[in-house]
C-alpha atoms as a PDB file:
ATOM      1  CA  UNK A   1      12.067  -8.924   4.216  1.00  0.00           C
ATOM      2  CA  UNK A   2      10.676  -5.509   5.564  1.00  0.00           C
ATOM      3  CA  UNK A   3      10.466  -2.636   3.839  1.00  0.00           C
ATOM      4  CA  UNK A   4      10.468   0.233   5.699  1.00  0.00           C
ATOM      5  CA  UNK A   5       7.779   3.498   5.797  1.00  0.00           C
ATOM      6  CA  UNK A   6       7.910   4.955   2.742  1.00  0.00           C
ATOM      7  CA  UNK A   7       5.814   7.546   1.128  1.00  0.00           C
ATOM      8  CA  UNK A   8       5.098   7.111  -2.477  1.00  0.00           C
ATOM      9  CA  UNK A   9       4.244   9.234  -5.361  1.00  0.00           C
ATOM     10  CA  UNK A  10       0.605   8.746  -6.332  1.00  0.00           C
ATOM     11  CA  UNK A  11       0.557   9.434 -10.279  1.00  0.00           C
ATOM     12  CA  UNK A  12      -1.922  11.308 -12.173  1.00  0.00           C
ATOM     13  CA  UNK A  13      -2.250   8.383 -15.208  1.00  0.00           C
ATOM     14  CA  UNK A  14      -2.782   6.200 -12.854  1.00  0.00           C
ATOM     15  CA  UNK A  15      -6.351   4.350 -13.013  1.00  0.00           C
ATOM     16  CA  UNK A  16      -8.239   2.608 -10.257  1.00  0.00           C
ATOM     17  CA  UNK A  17      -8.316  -1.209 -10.170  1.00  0.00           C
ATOM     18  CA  UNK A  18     -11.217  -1.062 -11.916  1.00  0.00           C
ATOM     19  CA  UNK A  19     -10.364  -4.305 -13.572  1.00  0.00           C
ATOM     20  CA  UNK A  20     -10.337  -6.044 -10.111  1.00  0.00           C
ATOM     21  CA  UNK A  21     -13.892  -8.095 -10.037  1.00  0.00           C
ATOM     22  CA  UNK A  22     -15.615  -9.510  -7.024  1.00  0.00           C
ATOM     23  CA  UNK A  23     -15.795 -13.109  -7.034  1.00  0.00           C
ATOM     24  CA  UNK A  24     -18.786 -15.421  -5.878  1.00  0.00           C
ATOM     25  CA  UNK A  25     -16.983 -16.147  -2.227  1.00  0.00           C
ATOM     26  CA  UNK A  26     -16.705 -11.895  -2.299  1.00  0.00           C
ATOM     27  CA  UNK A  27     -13.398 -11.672  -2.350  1.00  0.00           C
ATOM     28  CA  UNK A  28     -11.230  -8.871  -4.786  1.00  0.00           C
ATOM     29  CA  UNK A  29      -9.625 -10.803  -7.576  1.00  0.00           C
ATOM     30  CA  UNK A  30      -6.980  -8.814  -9.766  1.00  0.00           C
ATOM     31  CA  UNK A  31      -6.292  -9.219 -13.717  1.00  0.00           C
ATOM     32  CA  UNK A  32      -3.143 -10.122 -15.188  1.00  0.00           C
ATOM     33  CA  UNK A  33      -3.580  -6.591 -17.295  1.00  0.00           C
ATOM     34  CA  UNK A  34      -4.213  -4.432 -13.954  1.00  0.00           C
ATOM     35  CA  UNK A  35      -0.622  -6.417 -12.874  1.00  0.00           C
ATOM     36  CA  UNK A  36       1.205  -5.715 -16.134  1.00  0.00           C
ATOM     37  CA  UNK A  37      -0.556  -1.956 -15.607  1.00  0.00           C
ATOM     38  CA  UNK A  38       1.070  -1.667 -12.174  1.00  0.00           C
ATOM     39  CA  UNK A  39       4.255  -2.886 -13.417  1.00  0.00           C
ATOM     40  CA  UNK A  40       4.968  -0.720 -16.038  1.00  0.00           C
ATOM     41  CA  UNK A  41       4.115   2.317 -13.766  1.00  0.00           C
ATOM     42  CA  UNK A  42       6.941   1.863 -11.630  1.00  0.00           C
ATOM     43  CA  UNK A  43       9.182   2.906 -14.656  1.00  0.00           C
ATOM     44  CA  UNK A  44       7.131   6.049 -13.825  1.00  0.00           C
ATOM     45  CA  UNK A  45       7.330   6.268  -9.979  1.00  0.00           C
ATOM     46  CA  UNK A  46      10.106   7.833  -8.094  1.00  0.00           C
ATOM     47  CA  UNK A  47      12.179   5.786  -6.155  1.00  0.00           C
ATOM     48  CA  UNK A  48      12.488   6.362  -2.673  1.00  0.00           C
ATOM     49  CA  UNK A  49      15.422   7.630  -0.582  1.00  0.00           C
ATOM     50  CA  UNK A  50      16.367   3.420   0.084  1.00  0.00           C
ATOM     51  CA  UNK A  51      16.261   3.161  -3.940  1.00  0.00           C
ATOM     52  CA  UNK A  52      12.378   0.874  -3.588  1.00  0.00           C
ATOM     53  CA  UNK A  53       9.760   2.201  -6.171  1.00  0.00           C
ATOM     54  CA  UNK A  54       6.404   1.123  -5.025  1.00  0.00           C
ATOM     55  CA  UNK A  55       3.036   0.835  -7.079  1.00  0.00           C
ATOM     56  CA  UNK A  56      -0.249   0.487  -4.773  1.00  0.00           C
ATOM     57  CA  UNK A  57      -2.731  -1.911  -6.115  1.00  0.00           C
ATOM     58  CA  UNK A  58      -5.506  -2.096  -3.455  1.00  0.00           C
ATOM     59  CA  UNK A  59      -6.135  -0.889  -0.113  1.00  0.00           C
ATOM     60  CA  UNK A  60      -8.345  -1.615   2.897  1.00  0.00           C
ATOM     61  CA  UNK A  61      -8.147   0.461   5.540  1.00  0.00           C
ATOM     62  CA  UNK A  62      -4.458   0.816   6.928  1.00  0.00           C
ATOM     63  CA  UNK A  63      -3.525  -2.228   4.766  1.00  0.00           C
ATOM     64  CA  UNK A  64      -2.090  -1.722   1.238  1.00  0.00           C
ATOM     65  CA  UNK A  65      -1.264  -4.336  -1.070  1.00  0.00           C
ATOM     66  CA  UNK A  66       1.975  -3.233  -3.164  1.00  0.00           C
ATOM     67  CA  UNK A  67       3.983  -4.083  -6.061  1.00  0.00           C
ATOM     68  CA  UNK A  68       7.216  -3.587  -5.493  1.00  0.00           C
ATOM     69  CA  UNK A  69      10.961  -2.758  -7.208  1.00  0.00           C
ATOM     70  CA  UNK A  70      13.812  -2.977  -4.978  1.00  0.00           C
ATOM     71  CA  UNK A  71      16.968  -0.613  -5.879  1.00  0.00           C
ATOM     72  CA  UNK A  72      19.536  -2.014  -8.517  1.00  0.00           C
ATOM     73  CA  UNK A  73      21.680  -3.690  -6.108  1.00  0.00           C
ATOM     74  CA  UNK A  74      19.314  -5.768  -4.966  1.00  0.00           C
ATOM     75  CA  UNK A  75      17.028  -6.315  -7.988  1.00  0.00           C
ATOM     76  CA  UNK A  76      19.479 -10.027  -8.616  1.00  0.00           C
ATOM     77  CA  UNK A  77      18.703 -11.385  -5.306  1.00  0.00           C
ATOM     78  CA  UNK A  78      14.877 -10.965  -5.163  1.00  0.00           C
ATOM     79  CA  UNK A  79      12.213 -11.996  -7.471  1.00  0.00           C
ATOM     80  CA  UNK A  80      11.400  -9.791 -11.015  1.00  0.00           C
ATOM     81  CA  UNK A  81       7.289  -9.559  -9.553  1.00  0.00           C
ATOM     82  CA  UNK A  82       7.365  -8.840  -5.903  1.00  0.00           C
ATOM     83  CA  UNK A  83       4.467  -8.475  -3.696  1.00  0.00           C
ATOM     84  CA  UNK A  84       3.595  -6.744  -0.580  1.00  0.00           C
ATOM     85  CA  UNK A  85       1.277  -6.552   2.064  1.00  0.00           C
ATOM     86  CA  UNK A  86       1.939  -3.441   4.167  1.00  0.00           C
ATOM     87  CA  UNK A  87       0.074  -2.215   7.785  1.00  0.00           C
ATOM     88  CA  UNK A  88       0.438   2.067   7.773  1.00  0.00           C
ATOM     89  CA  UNK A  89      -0.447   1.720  10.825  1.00  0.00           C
ATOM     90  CA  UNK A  90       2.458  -0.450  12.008  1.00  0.00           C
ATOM     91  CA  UNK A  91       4.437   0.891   9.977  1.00  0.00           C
ATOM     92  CA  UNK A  92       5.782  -2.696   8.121  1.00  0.00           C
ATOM     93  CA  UNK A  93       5.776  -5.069   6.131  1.00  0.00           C
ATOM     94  CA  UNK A  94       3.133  -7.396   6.881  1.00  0.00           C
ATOM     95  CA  UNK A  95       3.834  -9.914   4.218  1.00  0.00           C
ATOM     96  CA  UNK A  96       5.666 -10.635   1.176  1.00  0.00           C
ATOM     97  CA  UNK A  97       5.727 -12.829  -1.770  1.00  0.00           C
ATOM     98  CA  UNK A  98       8.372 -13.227  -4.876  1.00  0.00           C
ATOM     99  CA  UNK A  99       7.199 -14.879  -8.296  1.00  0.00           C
ATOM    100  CA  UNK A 100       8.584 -15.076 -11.232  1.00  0.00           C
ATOM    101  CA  UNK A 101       5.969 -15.743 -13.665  1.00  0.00           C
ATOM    102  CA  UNK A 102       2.791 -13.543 -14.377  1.00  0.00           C
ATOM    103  CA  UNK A 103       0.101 -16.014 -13.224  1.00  0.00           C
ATOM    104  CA  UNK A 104       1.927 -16.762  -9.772  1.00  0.00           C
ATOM    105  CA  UNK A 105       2.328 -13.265  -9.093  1.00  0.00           C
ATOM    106  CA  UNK A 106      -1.900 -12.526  -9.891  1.00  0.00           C
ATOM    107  CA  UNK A 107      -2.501 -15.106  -7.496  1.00  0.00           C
ATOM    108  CA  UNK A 108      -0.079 -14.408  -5.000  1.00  0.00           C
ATOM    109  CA  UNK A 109      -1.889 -10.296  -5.686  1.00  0.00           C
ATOM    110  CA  UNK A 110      -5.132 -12.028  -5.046  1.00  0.00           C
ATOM    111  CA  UNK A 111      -3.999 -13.706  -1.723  1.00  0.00           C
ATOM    112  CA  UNK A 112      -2.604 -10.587  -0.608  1.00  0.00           C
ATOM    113  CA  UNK A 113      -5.817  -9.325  -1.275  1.00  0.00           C
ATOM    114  CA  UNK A 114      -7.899 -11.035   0.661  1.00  0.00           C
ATOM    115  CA  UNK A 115      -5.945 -10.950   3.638  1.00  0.00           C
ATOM    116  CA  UNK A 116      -6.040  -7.257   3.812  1.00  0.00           C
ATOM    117  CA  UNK A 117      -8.912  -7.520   3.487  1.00  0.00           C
ATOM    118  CA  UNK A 118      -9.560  -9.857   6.243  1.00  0.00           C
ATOM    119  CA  UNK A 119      -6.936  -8.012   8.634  1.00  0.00           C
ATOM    120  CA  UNK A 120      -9.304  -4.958   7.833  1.00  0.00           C
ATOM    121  CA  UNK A 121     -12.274  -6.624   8.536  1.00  0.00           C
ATOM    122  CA  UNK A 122     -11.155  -7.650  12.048  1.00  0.00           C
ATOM    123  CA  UNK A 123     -10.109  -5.094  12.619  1.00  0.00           C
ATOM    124  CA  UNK A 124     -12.879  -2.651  12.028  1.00  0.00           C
ATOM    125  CA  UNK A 125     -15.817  -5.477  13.560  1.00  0.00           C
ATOM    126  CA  UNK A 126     -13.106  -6.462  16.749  1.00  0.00           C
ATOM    127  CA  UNK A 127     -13.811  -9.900  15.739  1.00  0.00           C
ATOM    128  CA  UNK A 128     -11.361 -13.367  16.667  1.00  0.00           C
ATOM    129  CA  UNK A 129     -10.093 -15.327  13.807  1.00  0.00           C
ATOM    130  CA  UNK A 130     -12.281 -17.910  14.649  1.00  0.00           C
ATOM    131  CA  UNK A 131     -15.179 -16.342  12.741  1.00  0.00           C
ATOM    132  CA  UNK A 132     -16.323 -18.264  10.144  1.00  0.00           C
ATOM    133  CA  UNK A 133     -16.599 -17.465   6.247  1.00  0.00           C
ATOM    134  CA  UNK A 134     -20.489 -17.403   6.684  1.00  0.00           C
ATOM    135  CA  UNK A 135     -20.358 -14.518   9.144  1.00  0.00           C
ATOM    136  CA  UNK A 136     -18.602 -12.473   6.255  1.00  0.00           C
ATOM    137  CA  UNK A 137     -20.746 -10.917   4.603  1.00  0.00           C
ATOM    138  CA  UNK A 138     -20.782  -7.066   4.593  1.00  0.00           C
ATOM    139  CA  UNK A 139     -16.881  -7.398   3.434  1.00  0.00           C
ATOM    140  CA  UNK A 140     -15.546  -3.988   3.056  1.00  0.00           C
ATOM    141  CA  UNK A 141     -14.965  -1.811  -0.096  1.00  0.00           C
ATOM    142  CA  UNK A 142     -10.884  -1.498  -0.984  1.00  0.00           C
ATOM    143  CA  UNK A 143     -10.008   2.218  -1.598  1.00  0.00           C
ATOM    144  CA  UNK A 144      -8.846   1.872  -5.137  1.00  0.00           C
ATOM    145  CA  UNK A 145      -5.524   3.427  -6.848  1.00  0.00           C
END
């Protein structure tokens, strides 16, 4: 599913994923309490003019891992804990997952993650996929929310 371009309200209570920790491989691992944090800020947020509230958890670059509500009429057809991955600079949805229980969704958050992180990465160095895990070293900081 893609969600389209949508400008969200940043919130003043909101704190930085502070409670994200970098793992031995160097990759951004988020909590199950930074998850339960983001979803009970969307109660807070604004929805948009398509009726989607949106909650940022971590961001690399143009690519923004999201939490995300869809409007009422949709909200039975989709997952409760929805997950994106989203390009600013495309403009889309990059990726998307659905869970329905807390731990799913904080690994789901975590592979989200690390692929923007990796799409960033690429990006920024011009490098193929074909570089290996070894040659990853200097990995970006996220800008936090």
């Amino acid at each position: 599913m893609r969600l389209p371009a949508q400008k969200h309200q940043t919130i003043s209570t909101m704190r930085p994923l502070s409670r994200a920790k970098l793992d031995a491989t160097g990759c951004w691992r988020i909590s199950e309490q930074r998850l339960v944090q983001a979803y009970l800020k969307l109660f807070l947020v604004a929805p948009g003019a398509d009726g989607v509230k949106i909650v940022p958890l971590a961001r690399f670059g143009a690519y923004e891992v999201r939490l995300v509500e869809f409007a009422p009429e949709l909200a039975d057809e989709v997952s409760p804990l929805w997950l994106d991955l989203y390009a600013h600079d495309q403009a889309c949805s990059l990726d998307s997952r659905g869970c329905d229980a807390l731990e799913d969704a904080v690994k789901a958050a975590d592979a989200l993650i690390e692929r923007a992180q990796e799409l960033h990465w690429c990006w920024a160095s011009r490098c193929s996929w074909s570089t290996g895990p070894s040659k990853r070293r200097n990995r970006p900081l996220p800008t936090l929310h």
